[in-house]
Protein backbone atom coordinates (compact mmCIF):
# COMPACT_ATOMS: atom_id res chain seq x y z
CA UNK A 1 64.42 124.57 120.77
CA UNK A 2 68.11 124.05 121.64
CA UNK A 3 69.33 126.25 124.45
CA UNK A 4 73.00 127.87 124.20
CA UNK A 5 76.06 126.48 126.33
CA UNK A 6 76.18 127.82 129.56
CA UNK A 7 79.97 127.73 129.96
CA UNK A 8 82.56 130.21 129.53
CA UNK A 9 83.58 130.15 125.36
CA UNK A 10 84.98 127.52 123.73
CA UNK A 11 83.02 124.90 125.56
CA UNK A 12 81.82 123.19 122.69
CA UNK A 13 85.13 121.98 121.41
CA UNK A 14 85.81 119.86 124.31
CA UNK A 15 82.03 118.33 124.65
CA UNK A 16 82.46 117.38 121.01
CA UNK A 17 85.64 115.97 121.63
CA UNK A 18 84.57 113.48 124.61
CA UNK A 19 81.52 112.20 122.88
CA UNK A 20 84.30 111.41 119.99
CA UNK A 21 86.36 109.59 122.37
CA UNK A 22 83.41 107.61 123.10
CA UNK A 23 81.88 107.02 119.96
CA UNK A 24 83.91 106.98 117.80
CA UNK A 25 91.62 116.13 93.92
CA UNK A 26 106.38 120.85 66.60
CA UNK A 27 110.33 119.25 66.87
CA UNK A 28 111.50 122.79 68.09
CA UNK A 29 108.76 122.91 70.65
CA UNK A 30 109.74 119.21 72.01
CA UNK A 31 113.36 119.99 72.08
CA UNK A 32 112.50 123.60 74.14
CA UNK A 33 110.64 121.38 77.04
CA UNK A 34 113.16 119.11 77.01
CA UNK A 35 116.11 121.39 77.47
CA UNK A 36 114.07 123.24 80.35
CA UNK A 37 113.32 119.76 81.74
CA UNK A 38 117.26 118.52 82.04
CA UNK A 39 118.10 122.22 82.93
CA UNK A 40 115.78 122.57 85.66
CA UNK A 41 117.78 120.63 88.47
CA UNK A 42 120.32 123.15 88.21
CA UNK A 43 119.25 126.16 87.56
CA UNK A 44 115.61 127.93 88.82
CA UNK A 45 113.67 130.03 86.17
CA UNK A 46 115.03 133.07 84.73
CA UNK A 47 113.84 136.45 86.63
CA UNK A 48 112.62 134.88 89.39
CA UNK A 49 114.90 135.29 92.14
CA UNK A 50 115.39 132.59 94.63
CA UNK A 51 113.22 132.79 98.23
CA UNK A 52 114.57 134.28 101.32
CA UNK A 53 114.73 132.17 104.05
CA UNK A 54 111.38 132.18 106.11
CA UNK A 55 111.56 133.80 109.25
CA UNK A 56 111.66 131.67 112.56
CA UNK A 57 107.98 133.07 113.42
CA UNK A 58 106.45 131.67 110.40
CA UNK A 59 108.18 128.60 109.79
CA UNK A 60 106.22 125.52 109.92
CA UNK A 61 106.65 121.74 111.49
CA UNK A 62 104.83 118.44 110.97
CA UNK A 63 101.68 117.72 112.15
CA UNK A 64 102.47 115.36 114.94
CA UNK A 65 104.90 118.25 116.25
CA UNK A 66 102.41 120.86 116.91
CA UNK A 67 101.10 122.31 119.79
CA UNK A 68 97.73 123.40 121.09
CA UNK A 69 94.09 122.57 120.77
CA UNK A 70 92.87 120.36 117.92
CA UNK A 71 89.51 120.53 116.15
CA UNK A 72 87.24 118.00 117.15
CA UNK A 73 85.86 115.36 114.81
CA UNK A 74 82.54 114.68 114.91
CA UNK A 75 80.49 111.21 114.80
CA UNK A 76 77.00 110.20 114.71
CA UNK A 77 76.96 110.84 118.11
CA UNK A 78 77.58 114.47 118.66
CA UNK A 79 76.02 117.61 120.17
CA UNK A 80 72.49 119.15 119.14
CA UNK A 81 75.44 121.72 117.29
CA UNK A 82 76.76 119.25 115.44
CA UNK A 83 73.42 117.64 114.41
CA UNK A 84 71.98 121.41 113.10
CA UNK A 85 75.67 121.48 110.95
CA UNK A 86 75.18 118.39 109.70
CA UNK A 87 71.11 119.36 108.71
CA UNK A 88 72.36 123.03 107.42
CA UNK A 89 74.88 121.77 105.15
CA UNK A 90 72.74 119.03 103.70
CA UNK A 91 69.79 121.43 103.02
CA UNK A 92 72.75 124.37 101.46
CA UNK A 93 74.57 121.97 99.57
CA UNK A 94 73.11 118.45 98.66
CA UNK A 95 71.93 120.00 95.05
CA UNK A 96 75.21 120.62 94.48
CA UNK A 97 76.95 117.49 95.88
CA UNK A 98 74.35 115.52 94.20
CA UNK A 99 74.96 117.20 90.50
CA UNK A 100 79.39 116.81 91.62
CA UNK A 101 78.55 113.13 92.58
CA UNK A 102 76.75 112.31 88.84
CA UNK A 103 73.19 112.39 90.58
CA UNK A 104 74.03 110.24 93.54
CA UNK A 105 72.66 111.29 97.09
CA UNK A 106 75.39 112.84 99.37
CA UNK A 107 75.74 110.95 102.32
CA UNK A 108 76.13 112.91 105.62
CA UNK A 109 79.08 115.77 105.93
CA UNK A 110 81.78 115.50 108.22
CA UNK A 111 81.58 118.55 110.75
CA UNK A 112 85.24 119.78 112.17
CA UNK A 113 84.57 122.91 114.58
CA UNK A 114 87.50 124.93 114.77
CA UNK A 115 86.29 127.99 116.82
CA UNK A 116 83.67 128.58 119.14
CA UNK A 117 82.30 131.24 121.75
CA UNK A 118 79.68 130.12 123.90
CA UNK A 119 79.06 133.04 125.81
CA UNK A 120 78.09 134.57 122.67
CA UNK A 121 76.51 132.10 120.65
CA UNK A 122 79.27 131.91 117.82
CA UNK A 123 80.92 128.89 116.07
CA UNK A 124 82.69 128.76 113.12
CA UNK A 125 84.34 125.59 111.15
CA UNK A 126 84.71 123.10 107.66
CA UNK A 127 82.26 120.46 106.36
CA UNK A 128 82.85 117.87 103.95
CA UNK A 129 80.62 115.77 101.93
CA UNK A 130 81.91 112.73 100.87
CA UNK A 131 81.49 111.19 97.28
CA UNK A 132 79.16 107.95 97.49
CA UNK A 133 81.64 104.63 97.21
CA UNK A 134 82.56 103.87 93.28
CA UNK A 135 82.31 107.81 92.71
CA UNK A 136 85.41 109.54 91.51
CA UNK A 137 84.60 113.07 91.88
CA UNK A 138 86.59 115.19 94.00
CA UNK A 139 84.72 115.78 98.02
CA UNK A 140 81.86 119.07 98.48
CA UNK A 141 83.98 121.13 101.07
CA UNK A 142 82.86 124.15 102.72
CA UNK A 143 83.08 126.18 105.48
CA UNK A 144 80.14 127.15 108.08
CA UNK A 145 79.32 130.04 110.56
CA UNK A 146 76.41 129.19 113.30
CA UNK A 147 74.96 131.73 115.36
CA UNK A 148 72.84 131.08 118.48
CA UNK A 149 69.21 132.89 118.64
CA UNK A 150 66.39 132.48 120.93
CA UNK A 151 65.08 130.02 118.42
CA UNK A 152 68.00 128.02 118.57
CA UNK A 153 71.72 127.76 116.18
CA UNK A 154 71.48 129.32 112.98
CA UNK A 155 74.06 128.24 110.11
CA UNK A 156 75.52 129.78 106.93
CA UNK A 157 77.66 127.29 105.16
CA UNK A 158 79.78 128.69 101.94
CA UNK A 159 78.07 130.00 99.10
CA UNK A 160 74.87 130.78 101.07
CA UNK A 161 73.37 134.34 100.36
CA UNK A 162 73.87 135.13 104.55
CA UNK A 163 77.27 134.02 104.51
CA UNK A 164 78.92 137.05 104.11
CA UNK A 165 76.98 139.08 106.35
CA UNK A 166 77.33 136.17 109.64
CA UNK A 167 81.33 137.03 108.93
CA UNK A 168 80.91 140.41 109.02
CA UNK A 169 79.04 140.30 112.39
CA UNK A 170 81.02 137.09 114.11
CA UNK A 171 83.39 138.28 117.45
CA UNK A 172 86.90 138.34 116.55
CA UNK A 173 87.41 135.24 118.90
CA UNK A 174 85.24 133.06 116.08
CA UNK A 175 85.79 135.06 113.04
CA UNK A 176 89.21 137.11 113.44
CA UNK A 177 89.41 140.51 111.75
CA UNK A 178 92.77 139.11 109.20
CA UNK A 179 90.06 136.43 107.79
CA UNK A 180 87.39 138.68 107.97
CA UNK A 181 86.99 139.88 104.37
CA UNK A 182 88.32 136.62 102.84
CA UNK A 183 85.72 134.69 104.50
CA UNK A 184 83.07 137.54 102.69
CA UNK A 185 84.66 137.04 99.29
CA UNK A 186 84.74 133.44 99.42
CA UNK A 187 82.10 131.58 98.05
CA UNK A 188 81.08 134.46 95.92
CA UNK A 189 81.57 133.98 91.87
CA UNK A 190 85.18 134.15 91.63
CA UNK A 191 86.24 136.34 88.28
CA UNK A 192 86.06 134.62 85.30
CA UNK A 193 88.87 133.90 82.98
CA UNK A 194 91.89 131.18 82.34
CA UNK A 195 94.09 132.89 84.17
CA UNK A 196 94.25 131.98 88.28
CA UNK A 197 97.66 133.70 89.69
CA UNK A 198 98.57 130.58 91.32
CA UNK A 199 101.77 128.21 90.74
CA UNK A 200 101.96 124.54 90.75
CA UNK A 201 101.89 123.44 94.17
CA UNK A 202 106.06 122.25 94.20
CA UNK A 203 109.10 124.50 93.86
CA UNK A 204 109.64 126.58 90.70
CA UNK A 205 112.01 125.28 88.33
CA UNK A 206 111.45 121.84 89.67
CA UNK A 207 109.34 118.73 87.41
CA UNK A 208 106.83 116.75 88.83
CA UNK A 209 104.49 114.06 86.82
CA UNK A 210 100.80 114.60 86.07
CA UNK A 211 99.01 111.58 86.44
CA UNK A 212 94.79 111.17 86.06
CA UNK A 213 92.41 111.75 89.36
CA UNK A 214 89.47 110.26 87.60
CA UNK A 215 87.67 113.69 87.42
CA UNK A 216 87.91 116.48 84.92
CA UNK A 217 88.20 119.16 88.43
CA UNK A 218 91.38 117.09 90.05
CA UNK A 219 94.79 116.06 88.95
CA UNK A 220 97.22 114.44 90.61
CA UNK A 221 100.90 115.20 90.64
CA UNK A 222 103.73 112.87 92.27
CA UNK A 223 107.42 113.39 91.86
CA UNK A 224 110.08 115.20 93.04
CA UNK A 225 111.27 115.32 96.88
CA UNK A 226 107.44 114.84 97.71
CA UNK A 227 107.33 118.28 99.86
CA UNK A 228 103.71 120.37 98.25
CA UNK A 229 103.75 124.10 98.58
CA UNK A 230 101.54 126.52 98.41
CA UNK A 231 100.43 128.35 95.21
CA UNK A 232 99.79 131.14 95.99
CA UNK A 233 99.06 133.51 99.21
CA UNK A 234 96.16 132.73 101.21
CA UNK A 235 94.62 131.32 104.75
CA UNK A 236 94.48 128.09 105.40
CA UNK A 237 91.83 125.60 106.87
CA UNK A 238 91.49 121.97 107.57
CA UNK A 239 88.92 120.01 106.44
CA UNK A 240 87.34 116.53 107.18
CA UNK A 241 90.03 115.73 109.91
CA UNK A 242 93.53 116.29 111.86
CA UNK A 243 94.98 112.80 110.77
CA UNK A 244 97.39 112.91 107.88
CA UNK A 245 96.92 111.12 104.57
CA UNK A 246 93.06 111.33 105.45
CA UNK A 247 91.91 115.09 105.77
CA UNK A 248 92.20 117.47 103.29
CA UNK A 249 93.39 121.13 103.42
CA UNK A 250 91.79 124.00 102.07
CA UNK A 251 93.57 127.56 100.90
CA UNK A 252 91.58 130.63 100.42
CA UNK A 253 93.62 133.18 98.21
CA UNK A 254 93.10 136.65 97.96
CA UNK A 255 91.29 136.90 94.58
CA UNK A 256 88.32 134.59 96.13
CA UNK A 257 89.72 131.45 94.53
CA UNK A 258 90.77 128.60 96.66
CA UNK A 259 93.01 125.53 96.10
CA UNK A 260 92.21 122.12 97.70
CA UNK A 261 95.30 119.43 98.22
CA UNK A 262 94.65 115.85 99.50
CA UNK A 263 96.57 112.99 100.33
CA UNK A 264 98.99 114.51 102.16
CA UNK A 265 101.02 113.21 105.24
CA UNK A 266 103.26 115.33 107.24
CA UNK A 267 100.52 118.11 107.26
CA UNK A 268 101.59 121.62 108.34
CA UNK A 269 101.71 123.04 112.02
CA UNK A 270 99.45 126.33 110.30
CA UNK A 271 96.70 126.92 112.53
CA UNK A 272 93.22 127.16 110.86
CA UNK A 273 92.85 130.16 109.33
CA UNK A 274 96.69 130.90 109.71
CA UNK A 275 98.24 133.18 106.73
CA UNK A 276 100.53 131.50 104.51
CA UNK A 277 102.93 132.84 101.17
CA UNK A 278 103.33 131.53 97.86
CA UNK A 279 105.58 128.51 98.86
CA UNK A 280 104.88 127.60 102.18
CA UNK A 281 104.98 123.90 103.32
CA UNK A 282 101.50 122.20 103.11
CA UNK A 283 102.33 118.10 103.44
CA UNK A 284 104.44 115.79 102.06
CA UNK A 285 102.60 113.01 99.02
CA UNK A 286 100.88 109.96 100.27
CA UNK A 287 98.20 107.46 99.04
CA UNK A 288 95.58 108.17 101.88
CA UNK A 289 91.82 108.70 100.34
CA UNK A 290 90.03 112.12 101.57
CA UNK A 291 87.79 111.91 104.55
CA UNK A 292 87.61 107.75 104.19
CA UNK A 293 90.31 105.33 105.60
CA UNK A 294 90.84 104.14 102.04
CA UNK A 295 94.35 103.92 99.96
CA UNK A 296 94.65 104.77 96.57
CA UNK A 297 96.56 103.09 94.48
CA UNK A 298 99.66 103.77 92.64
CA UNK A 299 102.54 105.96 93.91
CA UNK A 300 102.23 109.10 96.86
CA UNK A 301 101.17 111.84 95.07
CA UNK A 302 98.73 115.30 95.65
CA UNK A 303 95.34 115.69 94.19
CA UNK A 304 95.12 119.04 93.36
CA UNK A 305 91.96 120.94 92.94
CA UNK A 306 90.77 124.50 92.11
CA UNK A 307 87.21 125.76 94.03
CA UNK A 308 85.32 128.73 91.99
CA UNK A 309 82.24 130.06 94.19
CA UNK A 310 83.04 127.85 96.80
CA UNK A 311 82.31 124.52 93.77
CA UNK A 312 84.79 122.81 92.53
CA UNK A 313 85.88 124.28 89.51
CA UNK A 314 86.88 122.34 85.78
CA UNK A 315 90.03 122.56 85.49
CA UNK A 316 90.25 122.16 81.26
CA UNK A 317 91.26 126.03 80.33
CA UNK A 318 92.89 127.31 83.61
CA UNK A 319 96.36 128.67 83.42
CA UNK A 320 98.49 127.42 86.57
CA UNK A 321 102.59 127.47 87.09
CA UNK A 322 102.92 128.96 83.24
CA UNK A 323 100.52 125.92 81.62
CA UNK A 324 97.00 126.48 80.65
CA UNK A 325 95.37 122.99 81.55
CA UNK A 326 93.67 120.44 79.12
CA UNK A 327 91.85 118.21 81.22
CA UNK A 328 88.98 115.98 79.59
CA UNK A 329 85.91 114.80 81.29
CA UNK A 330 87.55 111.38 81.87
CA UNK A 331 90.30 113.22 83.67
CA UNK A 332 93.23 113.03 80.92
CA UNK A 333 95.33 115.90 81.22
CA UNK A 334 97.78 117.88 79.02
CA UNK A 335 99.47 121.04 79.96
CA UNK A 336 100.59 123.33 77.17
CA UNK A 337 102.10 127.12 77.22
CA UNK A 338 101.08 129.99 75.08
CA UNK A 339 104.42 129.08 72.74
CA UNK A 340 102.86 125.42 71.90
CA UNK A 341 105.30 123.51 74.55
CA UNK A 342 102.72 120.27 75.37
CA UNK A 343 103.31 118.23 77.82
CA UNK A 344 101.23 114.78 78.43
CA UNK A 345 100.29 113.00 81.52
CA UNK A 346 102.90 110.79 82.61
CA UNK A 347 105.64 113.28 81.34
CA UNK A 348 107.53 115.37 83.56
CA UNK A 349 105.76 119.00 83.86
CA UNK A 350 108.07 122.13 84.95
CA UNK A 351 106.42 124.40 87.70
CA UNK A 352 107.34 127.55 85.55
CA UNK A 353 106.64 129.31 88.65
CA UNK A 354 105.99 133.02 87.16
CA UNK A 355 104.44 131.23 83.63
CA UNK A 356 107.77 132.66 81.55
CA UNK A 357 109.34 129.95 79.77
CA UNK A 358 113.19 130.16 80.52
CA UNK A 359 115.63 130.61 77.23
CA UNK A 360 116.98 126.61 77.11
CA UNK A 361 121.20 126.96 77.40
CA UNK A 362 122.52 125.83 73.47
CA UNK A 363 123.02 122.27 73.38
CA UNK A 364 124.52 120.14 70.98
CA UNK A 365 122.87 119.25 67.90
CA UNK A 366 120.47 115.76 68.29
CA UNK A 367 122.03 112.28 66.86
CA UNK A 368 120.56 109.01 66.97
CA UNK A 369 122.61 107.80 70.04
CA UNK A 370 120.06 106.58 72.72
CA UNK A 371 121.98 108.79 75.25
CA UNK A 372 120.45 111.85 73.03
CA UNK A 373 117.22 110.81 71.94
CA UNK A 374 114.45 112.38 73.20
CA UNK A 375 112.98 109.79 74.76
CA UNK A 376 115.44 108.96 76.39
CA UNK A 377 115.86 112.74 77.98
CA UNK A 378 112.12 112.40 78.47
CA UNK A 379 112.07 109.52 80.49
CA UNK A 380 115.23 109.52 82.60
């Protein structure tokens, strides 16, 4: 039986982070995409007015600028804590990681605890499992609460029936009262239906390219001035570590859907569990593989992901930033609006930001000059 710390709270953060020290996702049609696509550096989507400035309190720096104390990242060597995580999540979720991985056996999860009170027997953090090497599938991420009995630590990781009910019943030190009925909603069956509310994690107006992730429930998108936003409203939490290009970020929104982004650099300053709006700075692209020290290849980018019930969700069907996705099992995407506008991978893809597809400015009829063709527009 494992006893409970007998420090003041928080002391489990910095035990974990010692032994680390030590140890170590028709023509007209053509011509209206195209028109939106030249138009969109200078002019943002109709109705849609631009963003007020974000107030000093909520603006956010890089990750090497921030302040305060970090998460600690667990190894194999880690506290009897840690080790219960590690068993918790395993038991909750391998089923799941193993049907996500194509019937491979998850290997262990990587345990980040964010808060903790000792005194009364609380923790609360994220947990990553890994896809197997050779797997392209996008990483089982989650988020536990551990209690401390007589009998020892209990845990409830995401999607587990008691999850709800340890939020409701954490101290507002662990579990504050602002994440409180997120926490209770995620993980749940999110409702069904193509449409999500979110945006396409760049500026509105603005075209980034699609490009494959390998998995029918990631994309990637690169482009742009490299800066990914949020999507939508929601809190925010880390997952597999602190160290850019390598962890991964996770955003709860209000409807219980979340959004995961990896391969980032540059990562925000927003505290775990901090409140962010549609359009807040996440990261900046990079090449940096998800809870690995692996690069991927090809140019920086963002794998984007969409988590239903606290799984990652297929993306084929889901209307995001105006498109409803068409994203088959290989990972081949194609984005298309309601008026038949497609647009392949490869091809730049306008964040229509509210999904209204803005009235293209008249432009002179097409000729055969290469300076008008629409490849040429397409591809410039």
């Amino acid at each position: 039986m494992m006893s409970p710390p007998r420090s003041g709270g928080g002391s489990v953060l910095p035990l974990a982070n010692r032994i680390v020290r030590l140890g170590g996702a028709g023509a007209g049609a053509v011509l209206l995409v195209l028109c939106a696509v030249v138009a969109q550096a200078t002019q943002a989507p109709r109705g849609r007015p631009a963003a007020a400035p974000e107030p000093a309190s909520q603006r956010t720096r890089p990750a090497h600028a921030s302040r305060g104390s970090r998460p600690a990242e667990t190894t194999a060597k880690t506290t009897p804590l840690v080790r219960t995580i590690r068993a918790a999540v395993l038991r909750q979720r391998s089923t799941i990681a193993r049907r996500e991985f194509g019937g491979r056996a998850p290997q262990a999860p990587t345990v980040l605890l964010s808060r903790s009170d000792a005194a009364k027997g609380w923790a609360f953090g994220s947990s990553v499992i890994a896809p197997p090497d050779g797997v392209d599938a996008p990483p089982d991420a989650s988020l536990f609460i551990a209690r401390h009995l007589k009998t020892g630590w209990q845990v409830s990781v995401t999607g587990a029936p008691t999850f709800a009910a340890f939020a409701k019943h954490a101290p507002s030190d662990v579990v504050p009262d602002g994440e409180r009925v997120l926490l209770a909603r995620y993980g749940k069956a999110a409702a069904s239906g193509a449409a999500t509310g979110l945006e396409l994690p760049w500026g509105p107006g603005k075209s980034w390219t699609m490009r494959p992730a390998g998995d029918p429930r990631a994309i990637a998108f690169a482009g742009g001035d490299g800066r990914v936003l949020a999507p939508g409203p929601g809190r925010l939490y880390r997952l597999c570590g602190r160290t850019s290009e390598h962890a991964m970020l996770l955003l709860i929104h209000p409807n219980g859907l979340a959004s995961t982004f990896s391969r980032l650099t540059a990562l925000t300053a927003v505290e775990d569990g901090g409140a962010v709006r549609t359009g807040t700075y996440l990261g900046t692209t990079g090449r940096g593989l998800p809870c690995s020290t692996g690069q991927a290849p090809g140019p920086a980018s963002v794998v984007f992901g969409v988590l239903s019930g606290g799984r990652p969700a297929a993306l084929d069907g889901l209307r995001i930033g105006g498109w409803t996705l068409q994203v088959a099992a290989s990972g081949r995407a194609v984005a298309a609006t309601r008026s038949g506008v497609r647009v392949e991978q490869g091809d730049p893809l306008l964040n229509l930001g509210d999904g209204v597809v803005p009235t293209p400015a008249p432009s002179p009829t097409l000729t055969s000059s290469p300076a008008t063709s629409p490849t040429t527009v397409a591809s410039s």
